[in-house]
Protein backbone atom coordinates (compact mmCIF):
# COMPACT_ATOMS: atom_id res chain seq x y z
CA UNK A 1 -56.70 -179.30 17.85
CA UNK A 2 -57.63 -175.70 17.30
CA UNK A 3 -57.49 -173.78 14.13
CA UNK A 4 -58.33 -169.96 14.01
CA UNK A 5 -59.49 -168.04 11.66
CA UNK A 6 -61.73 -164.79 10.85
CA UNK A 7 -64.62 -164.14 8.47
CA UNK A 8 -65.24 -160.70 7.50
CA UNK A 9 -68.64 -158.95 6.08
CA UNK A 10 -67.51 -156.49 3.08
CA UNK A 11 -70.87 -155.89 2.52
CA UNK A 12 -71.43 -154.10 5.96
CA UNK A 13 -67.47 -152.70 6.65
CA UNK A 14 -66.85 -149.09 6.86
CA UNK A 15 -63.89 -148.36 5.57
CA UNK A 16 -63.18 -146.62 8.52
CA UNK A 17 -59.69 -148.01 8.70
CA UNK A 18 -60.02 -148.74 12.54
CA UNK A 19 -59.15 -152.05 12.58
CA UNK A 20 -56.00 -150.96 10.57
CA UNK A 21 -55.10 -147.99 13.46
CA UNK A 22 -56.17 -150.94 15.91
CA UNK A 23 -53.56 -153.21 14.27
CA UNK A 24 -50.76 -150.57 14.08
CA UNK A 25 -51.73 -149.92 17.88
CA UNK A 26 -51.19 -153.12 18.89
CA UNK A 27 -48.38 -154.29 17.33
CA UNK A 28 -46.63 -151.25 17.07
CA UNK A 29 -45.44 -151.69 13.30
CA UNK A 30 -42.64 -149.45 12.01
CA UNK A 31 -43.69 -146.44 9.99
CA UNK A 32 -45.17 -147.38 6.55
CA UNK A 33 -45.48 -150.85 7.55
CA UNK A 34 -49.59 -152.12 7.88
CA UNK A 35 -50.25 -155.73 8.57
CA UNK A 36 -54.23 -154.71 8.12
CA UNK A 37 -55.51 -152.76 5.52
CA UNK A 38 -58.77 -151.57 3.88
CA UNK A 39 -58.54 -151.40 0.08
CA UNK A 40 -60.83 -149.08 -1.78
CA UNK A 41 -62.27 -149.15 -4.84
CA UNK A 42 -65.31 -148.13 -7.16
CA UNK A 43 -68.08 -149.66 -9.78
CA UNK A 44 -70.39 -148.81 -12.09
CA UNK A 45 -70.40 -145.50 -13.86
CA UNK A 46 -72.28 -142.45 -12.91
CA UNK A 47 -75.08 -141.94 -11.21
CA UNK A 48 -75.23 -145.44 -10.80
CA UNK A 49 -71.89 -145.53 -8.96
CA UNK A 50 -70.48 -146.97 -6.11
CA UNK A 51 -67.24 -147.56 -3.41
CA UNK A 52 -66.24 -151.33 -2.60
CA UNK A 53 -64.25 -152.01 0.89
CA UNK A 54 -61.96 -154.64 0.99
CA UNK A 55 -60.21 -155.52 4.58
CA UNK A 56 -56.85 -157.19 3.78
CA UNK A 57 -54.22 -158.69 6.04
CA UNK A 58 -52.67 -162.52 5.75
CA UNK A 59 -54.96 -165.23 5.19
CA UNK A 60 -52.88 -167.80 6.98
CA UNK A 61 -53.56 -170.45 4.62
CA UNK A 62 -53.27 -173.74 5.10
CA UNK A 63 -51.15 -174.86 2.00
CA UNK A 64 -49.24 -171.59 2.72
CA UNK A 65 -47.08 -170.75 -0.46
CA UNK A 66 -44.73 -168.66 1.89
CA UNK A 67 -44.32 -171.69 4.58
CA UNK A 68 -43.57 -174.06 1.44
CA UNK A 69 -40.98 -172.07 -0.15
CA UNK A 70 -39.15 -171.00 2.98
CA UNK A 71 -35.45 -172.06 2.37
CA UNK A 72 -34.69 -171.57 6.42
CA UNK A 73 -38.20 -172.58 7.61
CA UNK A 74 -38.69 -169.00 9.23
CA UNK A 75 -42.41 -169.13 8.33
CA UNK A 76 -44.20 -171.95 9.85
CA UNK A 77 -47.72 -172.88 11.36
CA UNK A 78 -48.23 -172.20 15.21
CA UNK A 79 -50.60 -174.44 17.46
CA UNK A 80 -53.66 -173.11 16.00
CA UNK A 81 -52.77 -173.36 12.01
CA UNK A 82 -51.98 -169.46 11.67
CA UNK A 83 -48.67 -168.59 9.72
CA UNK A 84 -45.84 -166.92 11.65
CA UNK A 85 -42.39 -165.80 11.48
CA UNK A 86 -39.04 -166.79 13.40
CA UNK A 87 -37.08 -163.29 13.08
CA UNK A 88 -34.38 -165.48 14.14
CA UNK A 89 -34.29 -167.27 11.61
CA UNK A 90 -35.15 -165.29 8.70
CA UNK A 91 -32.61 -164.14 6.45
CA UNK A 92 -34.77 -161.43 4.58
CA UNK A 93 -34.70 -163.19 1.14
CA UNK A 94 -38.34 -162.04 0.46
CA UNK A 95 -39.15 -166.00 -1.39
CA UNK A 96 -42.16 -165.24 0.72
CA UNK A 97 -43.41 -161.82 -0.71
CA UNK A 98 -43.26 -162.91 -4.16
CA UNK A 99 -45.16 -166.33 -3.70
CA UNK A 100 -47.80 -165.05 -1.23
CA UNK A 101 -51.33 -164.28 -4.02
CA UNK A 102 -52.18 -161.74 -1.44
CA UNK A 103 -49.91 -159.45 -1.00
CA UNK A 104 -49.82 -159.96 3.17
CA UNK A 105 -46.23 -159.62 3.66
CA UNK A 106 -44.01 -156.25 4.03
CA UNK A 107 -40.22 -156.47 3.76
CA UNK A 108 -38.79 -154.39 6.84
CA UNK A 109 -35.38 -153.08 5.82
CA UNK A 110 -35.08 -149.29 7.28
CA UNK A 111 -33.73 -147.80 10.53
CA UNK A 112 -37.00 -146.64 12.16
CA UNK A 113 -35.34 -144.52 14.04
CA UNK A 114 -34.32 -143.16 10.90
CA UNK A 115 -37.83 -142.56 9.61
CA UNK A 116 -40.16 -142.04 12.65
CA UNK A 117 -44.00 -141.99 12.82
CA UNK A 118 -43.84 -137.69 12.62
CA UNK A 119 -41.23 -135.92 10.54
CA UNK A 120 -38.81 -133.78 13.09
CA UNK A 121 -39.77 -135.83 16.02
CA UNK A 122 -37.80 -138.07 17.93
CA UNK A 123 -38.97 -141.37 18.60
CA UNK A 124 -40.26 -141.39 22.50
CA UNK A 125 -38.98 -144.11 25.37
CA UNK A 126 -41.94 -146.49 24.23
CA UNK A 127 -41.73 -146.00 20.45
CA UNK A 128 -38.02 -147.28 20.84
CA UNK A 129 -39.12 -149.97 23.22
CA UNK A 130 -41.54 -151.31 20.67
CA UNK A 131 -39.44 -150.74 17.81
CA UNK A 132 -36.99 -153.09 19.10
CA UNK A 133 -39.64 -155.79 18.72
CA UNK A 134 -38.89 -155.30 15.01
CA UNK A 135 -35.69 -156.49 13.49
CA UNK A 136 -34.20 -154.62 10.41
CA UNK A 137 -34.06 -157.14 7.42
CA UNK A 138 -36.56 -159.11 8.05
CA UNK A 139 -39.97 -159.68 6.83
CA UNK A 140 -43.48 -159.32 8.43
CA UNK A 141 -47.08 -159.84 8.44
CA UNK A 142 -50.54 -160.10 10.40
CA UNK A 143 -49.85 -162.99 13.33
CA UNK A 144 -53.49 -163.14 14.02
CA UNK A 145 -52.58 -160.80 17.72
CA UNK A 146 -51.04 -164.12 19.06
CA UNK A 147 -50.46 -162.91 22.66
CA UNK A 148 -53.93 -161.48 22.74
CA UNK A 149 -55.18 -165.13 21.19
CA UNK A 150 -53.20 -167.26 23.89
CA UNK A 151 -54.70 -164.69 26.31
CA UNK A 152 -58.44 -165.79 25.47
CA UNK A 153 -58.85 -162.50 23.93
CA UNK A 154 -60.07 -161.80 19.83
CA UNK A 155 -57.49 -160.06 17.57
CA UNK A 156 -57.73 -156.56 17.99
CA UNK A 157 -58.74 -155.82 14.46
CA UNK A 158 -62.20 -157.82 15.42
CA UNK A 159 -62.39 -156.18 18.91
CA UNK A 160 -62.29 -152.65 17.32
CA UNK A 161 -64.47 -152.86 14.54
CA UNK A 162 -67.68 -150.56 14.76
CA UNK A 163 -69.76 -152.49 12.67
CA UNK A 164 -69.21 -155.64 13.93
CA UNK A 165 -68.23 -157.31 10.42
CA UNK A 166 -65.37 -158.95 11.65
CA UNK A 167 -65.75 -162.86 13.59
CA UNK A 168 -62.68 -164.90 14.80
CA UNK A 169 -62.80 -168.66 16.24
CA UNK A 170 -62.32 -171.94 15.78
CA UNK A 171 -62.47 -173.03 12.34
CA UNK A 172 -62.60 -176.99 13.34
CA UNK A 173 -65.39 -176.56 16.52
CA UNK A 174 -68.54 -177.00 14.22
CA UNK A 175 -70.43 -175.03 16.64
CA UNK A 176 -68.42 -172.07 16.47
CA UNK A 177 -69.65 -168.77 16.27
CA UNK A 178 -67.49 -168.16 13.30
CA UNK A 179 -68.55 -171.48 12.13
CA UNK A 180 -72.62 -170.61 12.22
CA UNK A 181 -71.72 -167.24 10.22
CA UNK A 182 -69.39 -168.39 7.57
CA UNK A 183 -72.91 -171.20 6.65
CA UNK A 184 -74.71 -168.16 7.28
CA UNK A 185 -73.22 -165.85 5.41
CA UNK A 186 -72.44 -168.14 2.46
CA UNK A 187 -69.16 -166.99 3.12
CA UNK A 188 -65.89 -168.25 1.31
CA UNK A 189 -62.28 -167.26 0.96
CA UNK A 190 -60.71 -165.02 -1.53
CA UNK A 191 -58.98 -166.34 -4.53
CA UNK A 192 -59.99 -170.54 -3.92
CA UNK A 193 -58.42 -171.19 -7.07
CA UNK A 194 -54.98 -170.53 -5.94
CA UNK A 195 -55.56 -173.61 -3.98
CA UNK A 196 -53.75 -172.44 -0.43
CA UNK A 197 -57.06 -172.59 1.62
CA UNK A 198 -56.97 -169.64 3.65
CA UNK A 199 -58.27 -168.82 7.03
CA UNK A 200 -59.96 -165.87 6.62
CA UNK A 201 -63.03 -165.64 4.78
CA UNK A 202 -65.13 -162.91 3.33
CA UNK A 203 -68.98 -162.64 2.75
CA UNK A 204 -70.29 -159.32 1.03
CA UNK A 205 -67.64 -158.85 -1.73
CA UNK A 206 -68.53 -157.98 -5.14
């Protein structure tokens, strides 16, 4: 049994935002829609100031709040424990954005054809080709690049990061690379007290 997941260094991101361009690359998310994201922020007060980085995309917790209070069962766990979404079978009632603590999921409801990457441009052959691959009504979220996964490959997010502070792998191999880090790191994930035991975990946040 395998069970991804991702541990990411705050202390040693960027905030470059490439994994998010990476992400938007990838899967080709309509306009306004990010399924990674790098929140900014700031501490301490002059001259003794600073800027915080925070990478954010689902956590694909375990005890997922958005699996559990799916009335259609459109979110469920894959093969290797990571939350996804049957478009199919999701009816757009957003249950899901308003139990999920971290703010992962993004309610699709416009044309994007209607509101394209680049006001007074028309979307090109491949934009339409990839929006097709997402439904209106509907919502979405980070699926931890499943093709590239099943392909042997790392998430894009983790391929594309300059400084390296990204690791993906198997969260039940003990000897996993990611595995090694998180004991190295003293890494652990955000908000443990919500209980949903996520998949991702972070090491450098303040």
């Amino acid at each position: 049994m395998t069970r991804y997941g991702m541990l990411i260094d705050a202390g040693t991101c960027a905030g470059c935002n490439a994994c998010t361009m990476a992400c938007k690359y990838q899967n080709a998310t309509p306009s306004g829609i990010y399924w990674c994201k790098v929140l900014m922020g700031e501490y301490g007060q002059y001259p003794n100031a600073g800027q915080t980085v925070l990478p954010m995309s689902c956590m694909h917790c375990q005890d997922a709040p958005c699996v559990n209070s799916c009335p259609t069962g459109a979110s469920y766990h894959d093969e290797n424990g990571c939350v996804q979404i049957d478009y199919e079978k999701c009816i757009g009632c957003r249950m899901c954005i308003n139990v999920c603590p971290y703010n992962a999921r993004t309610y699709h409801g416009e044309d994007q054809e209607k509101y394209p990457y680049y006001d007074g441009y028309d979307m090109t052959p491949y934009e339409q080709m990839r929006a097709a691959e997402h439904p209106i009504g509907v919502v979405e979220k980070c699926v931890m690049c499943h093709e590239r996964t099943a392909a042997g490959e790392v998430p894009s997010c983790v391929q594309t990061c300059i400084t390296k502070s990204r690791w993906f792998g198997d969260l039940d191999d003990p000897a996993s690379e990611i595995n090694e880090m998180i004991k190295k790191l003293g890494a652990k994930p955000l908000m443990e007290a919500y209980g949903t035991r996520p998949s991702v975990y972070y090491a450098g946040t303040i």
